[in-house]
N, C-alpha and C. Protein backbone atom coordinates (compact mmCIF):
# COMPACT_ATOMS: atom_id res chain seq x y z
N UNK A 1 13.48 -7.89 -7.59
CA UNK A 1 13.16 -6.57 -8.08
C UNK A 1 11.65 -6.39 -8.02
N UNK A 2 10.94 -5.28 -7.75
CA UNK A 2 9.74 -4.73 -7.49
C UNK A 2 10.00 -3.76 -8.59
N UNK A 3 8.73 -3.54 -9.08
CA UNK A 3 8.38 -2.34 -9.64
C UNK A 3 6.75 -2.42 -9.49
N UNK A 4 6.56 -1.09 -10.24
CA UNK A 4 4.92 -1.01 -10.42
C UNK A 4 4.69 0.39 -11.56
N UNK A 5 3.53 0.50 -12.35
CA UNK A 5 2.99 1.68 -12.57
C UNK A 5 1.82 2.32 -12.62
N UNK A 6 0.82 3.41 -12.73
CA UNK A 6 0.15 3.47 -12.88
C UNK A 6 -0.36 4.59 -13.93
N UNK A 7 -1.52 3.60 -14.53
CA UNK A 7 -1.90 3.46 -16.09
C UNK A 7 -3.25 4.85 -15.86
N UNK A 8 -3.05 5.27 -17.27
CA UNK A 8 -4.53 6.69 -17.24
C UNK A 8 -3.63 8.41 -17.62
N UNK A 9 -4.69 8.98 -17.01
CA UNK A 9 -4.06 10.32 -16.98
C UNK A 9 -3.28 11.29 -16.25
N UNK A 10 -3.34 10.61 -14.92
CA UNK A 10 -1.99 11.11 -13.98
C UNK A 10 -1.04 10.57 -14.28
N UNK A 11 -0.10 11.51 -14.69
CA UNK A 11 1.23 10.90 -14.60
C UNK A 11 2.51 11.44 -13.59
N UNK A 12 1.89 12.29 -12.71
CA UNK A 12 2.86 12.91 -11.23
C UNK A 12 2.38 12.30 -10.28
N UNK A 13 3.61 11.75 -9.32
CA UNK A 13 3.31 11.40 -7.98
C UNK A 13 3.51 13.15 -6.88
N UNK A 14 2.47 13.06 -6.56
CA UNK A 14 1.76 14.64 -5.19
C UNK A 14 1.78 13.72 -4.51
N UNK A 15 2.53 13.71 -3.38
CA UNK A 15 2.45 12.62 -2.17
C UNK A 15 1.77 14.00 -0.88
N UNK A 16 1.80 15.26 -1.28
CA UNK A 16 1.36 16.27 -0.39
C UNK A 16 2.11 15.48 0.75
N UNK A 17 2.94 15.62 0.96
CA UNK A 17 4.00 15.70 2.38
C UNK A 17 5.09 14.35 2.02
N UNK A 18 4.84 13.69 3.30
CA UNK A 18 6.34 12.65 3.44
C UNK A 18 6.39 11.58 2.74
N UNK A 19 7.00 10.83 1.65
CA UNK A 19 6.98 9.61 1.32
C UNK A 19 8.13 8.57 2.27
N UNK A 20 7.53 7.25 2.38
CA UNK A 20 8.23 6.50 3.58
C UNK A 20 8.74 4.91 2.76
N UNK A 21 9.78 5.13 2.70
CA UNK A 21 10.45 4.18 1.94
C UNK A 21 10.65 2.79 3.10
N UNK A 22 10.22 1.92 3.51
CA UNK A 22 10.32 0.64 4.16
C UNK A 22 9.77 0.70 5.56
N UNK A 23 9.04 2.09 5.93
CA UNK A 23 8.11 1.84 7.38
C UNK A 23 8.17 3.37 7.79
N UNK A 24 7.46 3.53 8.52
CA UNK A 24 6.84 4.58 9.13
C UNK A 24 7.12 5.07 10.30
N UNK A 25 7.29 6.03 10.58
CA UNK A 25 7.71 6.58 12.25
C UNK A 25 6.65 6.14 13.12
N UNK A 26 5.61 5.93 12.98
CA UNK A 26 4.36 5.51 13.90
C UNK A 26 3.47 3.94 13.18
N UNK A 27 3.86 3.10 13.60
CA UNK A 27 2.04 2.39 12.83
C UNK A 27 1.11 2.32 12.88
N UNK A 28 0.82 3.23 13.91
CA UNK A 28 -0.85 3.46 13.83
C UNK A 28 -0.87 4.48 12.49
N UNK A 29 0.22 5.14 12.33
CA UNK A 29 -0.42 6.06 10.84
C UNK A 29 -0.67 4.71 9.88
N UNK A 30 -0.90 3.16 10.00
CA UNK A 30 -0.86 2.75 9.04
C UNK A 30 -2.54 2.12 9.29
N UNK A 31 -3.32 2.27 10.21
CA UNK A 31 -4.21 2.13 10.95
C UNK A 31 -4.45 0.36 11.13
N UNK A 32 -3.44 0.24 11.79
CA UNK A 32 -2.74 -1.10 11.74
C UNK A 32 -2.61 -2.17 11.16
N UNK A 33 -2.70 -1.82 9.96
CA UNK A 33 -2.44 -2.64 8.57
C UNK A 33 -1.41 -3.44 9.18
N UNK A 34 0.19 -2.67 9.21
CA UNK A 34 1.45 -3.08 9.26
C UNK A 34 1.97 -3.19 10.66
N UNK A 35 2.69 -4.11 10.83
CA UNK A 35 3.05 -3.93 12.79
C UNK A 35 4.34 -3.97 12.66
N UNK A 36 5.14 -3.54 11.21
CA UNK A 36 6.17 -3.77 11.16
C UNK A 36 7.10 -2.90 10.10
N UNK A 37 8.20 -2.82 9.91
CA UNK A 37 8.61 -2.20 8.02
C UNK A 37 9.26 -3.34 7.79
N UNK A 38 10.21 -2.85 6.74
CA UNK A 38 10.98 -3.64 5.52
C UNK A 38 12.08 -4.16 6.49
N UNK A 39 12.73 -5.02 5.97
CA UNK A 39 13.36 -5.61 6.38
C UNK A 39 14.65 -6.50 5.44
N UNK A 40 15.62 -6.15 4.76
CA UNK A 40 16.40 -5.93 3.73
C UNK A 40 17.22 -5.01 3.41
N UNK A 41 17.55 -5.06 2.27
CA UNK A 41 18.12 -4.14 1.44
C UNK A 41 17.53 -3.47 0.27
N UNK A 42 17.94 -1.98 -0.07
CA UNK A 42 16.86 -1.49 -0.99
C UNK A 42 18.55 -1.06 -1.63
N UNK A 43 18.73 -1.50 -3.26
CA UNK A 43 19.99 -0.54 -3.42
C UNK A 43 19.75 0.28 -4.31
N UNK A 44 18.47 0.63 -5.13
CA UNK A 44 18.50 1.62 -5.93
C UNK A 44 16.73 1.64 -5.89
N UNK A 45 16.58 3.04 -6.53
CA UNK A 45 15.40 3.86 -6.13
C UNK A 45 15.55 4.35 -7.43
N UNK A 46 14.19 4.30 -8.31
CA UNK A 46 14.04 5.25 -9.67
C UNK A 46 12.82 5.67 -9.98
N UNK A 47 12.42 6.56 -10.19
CA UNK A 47 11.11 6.91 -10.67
C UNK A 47 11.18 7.27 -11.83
N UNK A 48 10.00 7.06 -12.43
CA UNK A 48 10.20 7.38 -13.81
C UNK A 48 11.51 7.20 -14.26
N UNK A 49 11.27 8.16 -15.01
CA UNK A 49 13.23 8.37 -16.01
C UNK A 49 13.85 9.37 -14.81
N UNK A 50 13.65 9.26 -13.71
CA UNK A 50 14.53 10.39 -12.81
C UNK A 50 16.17 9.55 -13.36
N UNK A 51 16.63 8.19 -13.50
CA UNK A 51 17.46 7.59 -12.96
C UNK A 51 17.94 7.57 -11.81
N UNK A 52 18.79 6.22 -11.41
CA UNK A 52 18.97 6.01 -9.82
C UNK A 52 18.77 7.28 -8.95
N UNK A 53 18.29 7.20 -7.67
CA UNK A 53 18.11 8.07 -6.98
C UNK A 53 18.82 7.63 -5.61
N UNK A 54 19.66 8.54 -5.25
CA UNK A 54 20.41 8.25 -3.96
C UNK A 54 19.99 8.49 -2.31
N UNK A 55 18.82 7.61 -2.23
CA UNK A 55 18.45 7.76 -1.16
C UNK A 55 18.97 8.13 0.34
N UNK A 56 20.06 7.52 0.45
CA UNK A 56 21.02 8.17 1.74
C UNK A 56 21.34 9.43 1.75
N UNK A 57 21.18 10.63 0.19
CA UNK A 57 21.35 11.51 0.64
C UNK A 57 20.26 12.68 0.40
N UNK A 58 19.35 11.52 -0.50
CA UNK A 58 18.18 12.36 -0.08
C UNK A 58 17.32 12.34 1.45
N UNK A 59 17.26 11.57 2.15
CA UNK A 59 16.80 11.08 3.21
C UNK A 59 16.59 12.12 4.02
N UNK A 60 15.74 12.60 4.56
CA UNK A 60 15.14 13.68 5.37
C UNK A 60 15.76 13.12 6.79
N UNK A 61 15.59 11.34 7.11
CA UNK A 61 15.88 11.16 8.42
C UNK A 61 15.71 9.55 8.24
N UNK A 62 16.52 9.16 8.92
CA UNK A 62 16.10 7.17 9.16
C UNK A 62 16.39 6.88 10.35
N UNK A 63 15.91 5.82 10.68
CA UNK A 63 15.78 5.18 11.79
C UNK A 63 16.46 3.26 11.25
N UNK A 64 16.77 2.59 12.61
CA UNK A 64 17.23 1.19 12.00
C UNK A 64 17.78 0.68 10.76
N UNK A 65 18.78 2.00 10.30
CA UNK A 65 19.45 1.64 8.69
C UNK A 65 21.09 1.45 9.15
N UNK A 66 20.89 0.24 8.63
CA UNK A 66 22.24 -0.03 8.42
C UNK A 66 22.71 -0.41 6.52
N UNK A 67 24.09 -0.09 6.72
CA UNK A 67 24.55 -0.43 5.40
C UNK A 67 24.16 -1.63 4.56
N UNK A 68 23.70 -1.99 3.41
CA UNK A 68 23.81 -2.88 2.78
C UNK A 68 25.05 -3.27 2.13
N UNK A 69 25.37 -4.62 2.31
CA UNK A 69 26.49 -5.10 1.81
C UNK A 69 25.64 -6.36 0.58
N UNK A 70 26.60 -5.85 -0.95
CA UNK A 70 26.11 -6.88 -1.80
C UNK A 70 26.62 -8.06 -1.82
């Protein structure tokens, strides 16, 4: 399990456009930090108190997803 937060007076994530859950359509947008994405399984997504968030049908678009089996 991963998590993280961040501490102060913002408390909204403004991503002003796309957030990219395990890699990127291009890696040079990563200015070649990464030469690669995730590689796994992700089975739940929460922000804040949203509770679980169902990424497969929020998903704008994916590439290399296959099902996770637990």
């Amino acid at each position: 399990m991963e998590s993280g937060a961040s501490y102060g007076t913002q408390q909204d994530l403004n991503a002003r456009g796309s957030v990219y859950l395990g890699g990127v359509p291009d890696y040079a947008m990563t200015y070649g930090k990464y030469q690669e994405g995730f590689s796994g399984c992700i089975y739940t997504m929460e922000v804040q108190d949203s509770g679980a968030i169902d990424i497969g049908e929020k998903a704008i678009r994916g590439k290399n997803v296959s099902p996770c089996t637990r």
